[in-house]
Each structure stands twice: as C-alpha cells, then as structure tokens.
C-alpha atoms as a PDB file:
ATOM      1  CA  UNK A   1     -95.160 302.423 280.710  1.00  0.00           C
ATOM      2  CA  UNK A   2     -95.908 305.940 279.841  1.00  0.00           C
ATOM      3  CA  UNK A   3     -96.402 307.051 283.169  1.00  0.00           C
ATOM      4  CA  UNK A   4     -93.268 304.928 284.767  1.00  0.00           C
ATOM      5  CA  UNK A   5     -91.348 306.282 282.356  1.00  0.00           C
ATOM      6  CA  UNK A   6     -91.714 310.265 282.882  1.00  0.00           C
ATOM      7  CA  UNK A   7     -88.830 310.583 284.484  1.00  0.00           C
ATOM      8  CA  UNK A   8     -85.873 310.830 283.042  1.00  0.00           C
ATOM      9  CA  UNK A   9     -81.922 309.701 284.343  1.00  0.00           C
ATOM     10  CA  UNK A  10     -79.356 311.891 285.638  1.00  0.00           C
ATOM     11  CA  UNK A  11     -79.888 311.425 289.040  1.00  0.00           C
ATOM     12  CA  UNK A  12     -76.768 309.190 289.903  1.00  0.00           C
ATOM     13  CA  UNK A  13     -78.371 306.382 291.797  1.00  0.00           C
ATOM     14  CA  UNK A  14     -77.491 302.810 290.934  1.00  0.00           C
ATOM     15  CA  UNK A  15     -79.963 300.758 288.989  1.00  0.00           C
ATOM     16  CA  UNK A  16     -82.945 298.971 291.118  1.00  0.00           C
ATOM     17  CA  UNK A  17     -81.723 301.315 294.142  1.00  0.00           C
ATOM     18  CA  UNK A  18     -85.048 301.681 296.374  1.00  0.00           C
ATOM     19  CA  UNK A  19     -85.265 304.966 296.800  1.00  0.00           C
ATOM     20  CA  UNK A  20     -85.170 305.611 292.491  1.00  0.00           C
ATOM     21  CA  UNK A  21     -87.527 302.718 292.872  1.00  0.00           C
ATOM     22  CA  UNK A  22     -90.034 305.038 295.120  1.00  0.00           C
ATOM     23  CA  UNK A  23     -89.589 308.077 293.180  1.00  0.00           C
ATOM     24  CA  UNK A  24     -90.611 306.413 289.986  1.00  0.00           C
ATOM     25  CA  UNK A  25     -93.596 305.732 291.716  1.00  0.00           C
ATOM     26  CA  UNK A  26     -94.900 308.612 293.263  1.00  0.00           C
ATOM     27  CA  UNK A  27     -93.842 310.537 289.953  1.00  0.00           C
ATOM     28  CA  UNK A  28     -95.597 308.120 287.846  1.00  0.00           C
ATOM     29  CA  UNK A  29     -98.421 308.315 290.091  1.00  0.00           C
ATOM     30  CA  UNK A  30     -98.729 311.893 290.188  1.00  0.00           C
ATOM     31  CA  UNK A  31     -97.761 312.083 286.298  1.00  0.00           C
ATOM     32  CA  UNK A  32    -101.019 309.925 285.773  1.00  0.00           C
ATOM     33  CA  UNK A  33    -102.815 311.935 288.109  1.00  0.00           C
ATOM     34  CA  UNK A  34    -102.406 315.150 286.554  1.00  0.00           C
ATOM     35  CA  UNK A  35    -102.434 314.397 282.688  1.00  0.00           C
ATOM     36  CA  UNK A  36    -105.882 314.723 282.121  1.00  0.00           C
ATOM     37  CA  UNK A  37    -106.059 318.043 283.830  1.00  0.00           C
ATOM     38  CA  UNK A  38    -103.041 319.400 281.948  1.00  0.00           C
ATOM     39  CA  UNK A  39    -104.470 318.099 278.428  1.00  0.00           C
ATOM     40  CA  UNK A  40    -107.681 319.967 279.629  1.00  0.00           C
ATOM     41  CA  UNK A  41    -105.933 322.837 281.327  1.00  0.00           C
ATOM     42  CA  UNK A  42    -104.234 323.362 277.848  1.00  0.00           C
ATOM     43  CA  UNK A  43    -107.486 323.018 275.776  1.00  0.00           C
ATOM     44  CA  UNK A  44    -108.870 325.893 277.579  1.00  0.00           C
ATOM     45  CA  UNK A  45    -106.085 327.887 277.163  1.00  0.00           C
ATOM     46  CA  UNK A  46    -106.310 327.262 273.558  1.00  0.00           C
ATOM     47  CA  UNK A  47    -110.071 328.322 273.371  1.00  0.00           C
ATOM     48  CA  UNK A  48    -109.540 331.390 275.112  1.00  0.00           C
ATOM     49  CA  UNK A  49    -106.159 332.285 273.215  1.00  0.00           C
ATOM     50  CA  UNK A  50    -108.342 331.805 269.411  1.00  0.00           C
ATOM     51  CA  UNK A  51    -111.613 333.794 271.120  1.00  0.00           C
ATOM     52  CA  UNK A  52    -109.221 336.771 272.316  1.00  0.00           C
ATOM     53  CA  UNK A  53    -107.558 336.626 268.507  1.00  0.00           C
ATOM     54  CA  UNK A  54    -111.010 336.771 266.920  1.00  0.00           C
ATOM     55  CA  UNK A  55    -112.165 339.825 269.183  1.00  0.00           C
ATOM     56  CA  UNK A  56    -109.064 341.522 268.587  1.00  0.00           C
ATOM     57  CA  UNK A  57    -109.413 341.610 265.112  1.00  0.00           C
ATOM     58  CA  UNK A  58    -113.019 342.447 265.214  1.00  0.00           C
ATOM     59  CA  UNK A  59    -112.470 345.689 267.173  1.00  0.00           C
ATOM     60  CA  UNK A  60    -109.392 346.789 264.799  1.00  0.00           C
ATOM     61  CA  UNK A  61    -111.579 345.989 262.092  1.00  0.00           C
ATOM     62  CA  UNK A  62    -114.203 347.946 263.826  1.00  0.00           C
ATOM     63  CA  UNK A  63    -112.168 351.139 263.944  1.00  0.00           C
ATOM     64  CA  UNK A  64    -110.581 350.817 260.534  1.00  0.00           C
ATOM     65  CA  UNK A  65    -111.660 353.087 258.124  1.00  0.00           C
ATOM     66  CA  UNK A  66    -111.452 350.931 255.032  1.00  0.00           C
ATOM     67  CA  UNK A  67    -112.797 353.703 252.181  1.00  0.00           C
ATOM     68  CA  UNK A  68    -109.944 355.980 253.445  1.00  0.00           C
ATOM     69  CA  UNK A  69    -107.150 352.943 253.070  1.00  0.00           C
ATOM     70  CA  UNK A  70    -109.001 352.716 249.560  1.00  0.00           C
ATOM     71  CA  UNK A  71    -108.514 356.529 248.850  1.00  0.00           C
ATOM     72  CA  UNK A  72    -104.798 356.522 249.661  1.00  0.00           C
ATOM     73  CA  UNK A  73    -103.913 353.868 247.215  1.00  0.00           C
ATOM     74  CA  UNK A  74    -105.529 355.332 244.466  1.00  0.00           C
END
C-alpha cells in the first residue's frame, strides 16, 4: 500500500481509467525499487556530512590559539 500509494492526484484522469491504472504501477514499482537505495544513499550522506563537521572543527581547533583568547579576556 505504501508503494501503490506514492503517487499523489492531480492528474485529471477519471477513477479506474487504465492508463492511471499503469502509471500506478510502474511508479509503485520503481518507488519500491529505489527505496532501499535512497534510505542508503541518504545514510551515507549523513556519515560523510558528521565526519566533514568533526574535521572541520578539529583543524579550527588546530589553529586556534587558545592562551591568547585567554589573555584578551583578562
């Protein structure tokens, strides 16, 4: 049911026509297809977007000179 129902109205054919018929089908078909490479697609993403955060504030932290910061407060 998840798959069939993807695809949302608008598309001005009548109920039960033959040709909506088809096009849920292939949609739902390719929508099933395609999930689990998405879900994964977007897991990587993830990983790589929370690994180039974590080097990014290694190297600024790198470079910072904390006992100067320190100095200029006081």
């Amino acid at each position: 049911k998840e798959n069939y129902r993807s695809m949302v109205g608008g598309d001005g054919a009548c109920m039960g026509c033959g040709e909506k018929t088809a096009i849920h089908l292939v949609l739902s078909a390719v929508n099933a297809a395609l999930r689990p490479r998405v879900a994964k697609h977007v897991a990587r993403l993830d990983d790589l977007i929370a690994r180039l955060d974590a080097r990014a504030r290694e190297l600024l932290a790198a470079d910072a000179d904390l006992e100067a910061a320190g100095s200029a407060e006081s």
